[in-house]
Protein backbone atom coordinates (compact mmCIF):
# COMPACT_ATOMS: atom_id res chain seq x y z
CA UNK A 1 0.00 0.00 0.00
CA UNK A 2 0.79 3.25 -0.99
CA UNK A 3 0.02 6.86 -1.71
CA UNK A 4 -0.65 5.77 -5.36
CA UNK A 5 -3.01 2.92 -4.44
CA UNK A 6 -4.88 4.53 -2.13
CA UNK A 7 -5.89 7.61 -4.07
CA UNK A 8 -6.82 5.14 -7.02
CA UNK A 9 -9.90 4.23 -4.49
CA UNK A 10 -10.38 7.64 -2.61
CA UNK A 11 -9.98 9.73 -6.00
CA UNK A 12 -13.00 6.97 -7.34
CA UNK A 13 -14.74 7.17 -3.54
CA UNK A 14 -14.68 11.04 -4.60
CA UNK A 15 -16.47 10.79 -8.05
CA UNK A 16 -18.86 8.35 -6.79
CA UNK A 17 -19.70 10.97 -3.43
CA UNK A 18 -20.11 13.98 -6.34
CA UNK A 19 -22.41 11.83 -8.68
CA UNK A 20 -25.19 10.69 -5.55
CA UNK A 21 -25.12 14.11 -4.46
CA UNK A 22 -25.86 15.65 -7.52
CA UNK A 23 -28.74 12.87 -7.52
CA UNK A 24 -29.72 13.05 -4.12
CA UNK A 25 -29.32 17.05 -3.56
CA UNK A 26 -27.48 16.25 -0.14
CA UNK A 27 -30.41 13.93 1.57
CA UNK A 28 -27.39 12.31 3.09
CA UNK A 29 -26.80 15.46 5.45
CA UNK A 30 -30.99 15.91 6.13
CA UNK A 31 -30.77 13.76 9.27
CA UNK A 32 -27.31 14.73 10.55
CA UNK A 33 -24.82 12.29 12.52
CA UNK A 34 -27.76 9.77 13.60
CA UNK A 35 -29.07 9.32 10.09
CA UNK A 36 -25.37 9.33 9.05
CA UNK A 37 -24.82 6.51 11.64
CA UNK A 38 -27.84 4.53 9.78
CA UNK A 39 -26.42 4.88 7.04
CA UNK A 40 -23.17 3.28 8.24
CA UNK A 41 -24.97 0.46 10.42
CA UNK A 42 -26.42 -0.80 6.96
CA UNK A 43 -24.01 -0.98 5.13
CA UNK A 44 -21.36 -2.37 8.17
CA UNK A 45 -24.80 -5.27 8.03
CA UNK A 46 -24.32 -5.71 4.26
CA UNK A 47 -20.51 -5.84 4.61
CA UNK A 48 -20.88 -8.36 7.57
CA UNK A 49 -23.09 -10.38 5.79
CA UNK A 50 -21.67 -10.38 2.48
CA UNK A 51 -18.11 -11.40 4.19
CA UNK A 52 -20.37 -14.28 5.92
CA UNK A 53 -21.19 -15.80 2.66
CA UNK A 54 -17.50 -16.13 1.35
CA UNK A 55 -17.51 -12.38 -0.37
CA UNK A 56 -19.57 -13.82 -2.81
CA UNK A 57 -21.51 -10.24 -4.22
CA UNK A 58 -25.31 -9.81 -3.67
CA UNK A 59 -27.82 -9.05 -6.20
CA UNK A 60 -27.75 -5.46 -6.83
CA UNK A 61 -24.04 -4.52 -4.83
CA UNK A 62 -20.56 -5.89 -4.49
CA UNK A 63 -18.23 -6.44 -1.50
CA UNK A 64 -16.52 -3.46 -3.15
CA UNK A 65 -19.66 -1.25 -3.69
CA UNK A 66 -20.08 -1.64 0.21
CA UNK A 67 -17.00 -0.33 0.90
CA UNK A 68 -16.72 2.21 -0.91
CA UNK A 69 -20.20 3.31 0.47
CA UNK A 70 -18.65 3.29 3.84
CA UNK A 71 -16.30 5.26 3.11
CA UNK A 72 -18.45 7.40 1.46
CA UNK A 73 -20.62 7.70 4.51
CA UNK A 74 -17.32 8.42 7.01
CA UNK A 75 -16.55 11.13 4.68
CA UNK A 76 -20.13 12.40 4.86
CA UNK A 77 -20.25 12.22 8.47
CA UNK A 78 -16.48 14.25 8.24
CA UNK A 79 -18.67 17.16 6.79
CA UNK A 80 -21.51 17.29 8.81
CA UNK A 81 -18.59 17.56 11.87
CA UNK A 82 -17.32 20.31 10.34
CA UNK A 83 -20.59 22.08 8.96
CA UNK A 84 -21.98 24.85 11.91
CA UNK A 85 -25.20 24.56 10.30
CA UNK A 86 -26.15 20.79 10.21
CA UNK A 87 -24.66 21.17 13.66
CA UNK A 88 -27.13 23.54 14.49
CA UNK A 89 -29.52 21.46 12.84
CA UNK A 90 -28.49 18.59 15.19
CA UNK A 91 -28.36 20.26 18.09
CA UNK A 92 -32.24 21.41 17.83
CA UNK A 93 -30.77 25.01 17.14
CA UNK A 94 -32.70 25.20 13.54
């Protein structure tokens, strides 16, 4: 592992993160850390379960699909941290 390697998968993590917000128009932020942590609980479920059967992939996603969604998700969670207004949001402070 190296610098190389890994920003083959964060530099596709990135493109992947731009396309489903231009989709989505930023749902992933609407419910703040707890629907962030959702998020991240299913698809740490799909990843455990998808390990459990021998990495075999799923009908509609891949062992690497799930990954890169939860890394997608940490990064997600990364900006609502570090945005004052979903923290408002989260915080009740509207």
């Amino acid at each position: 592992m190296d610098e190389k390697s890994i920003k083959k998968y964060t530099e596709n993590v990135t493109n992947i993160l731009v396309k489903k917000n231009e989709d989505y128009g930023g749902a992933s932020f609407d419910l703040g850390l707890n629907g962030n942590m959702v998020h991240l609980w299913d698809k740490v479920s799909r990843f455990r379960s998808l390990v459990s059967k021998g990495g075999k992939d799923a009908n509609f996603e891949s062992l690497e699909d799930t990954l890169k969604d939860i890394i997608g998700y940490a990064i997600i969670g990364l900006h609502i941290l570090d945005d004052e207004t979903i923290k408002d949001k989260i915080n009740g402070k509207n």
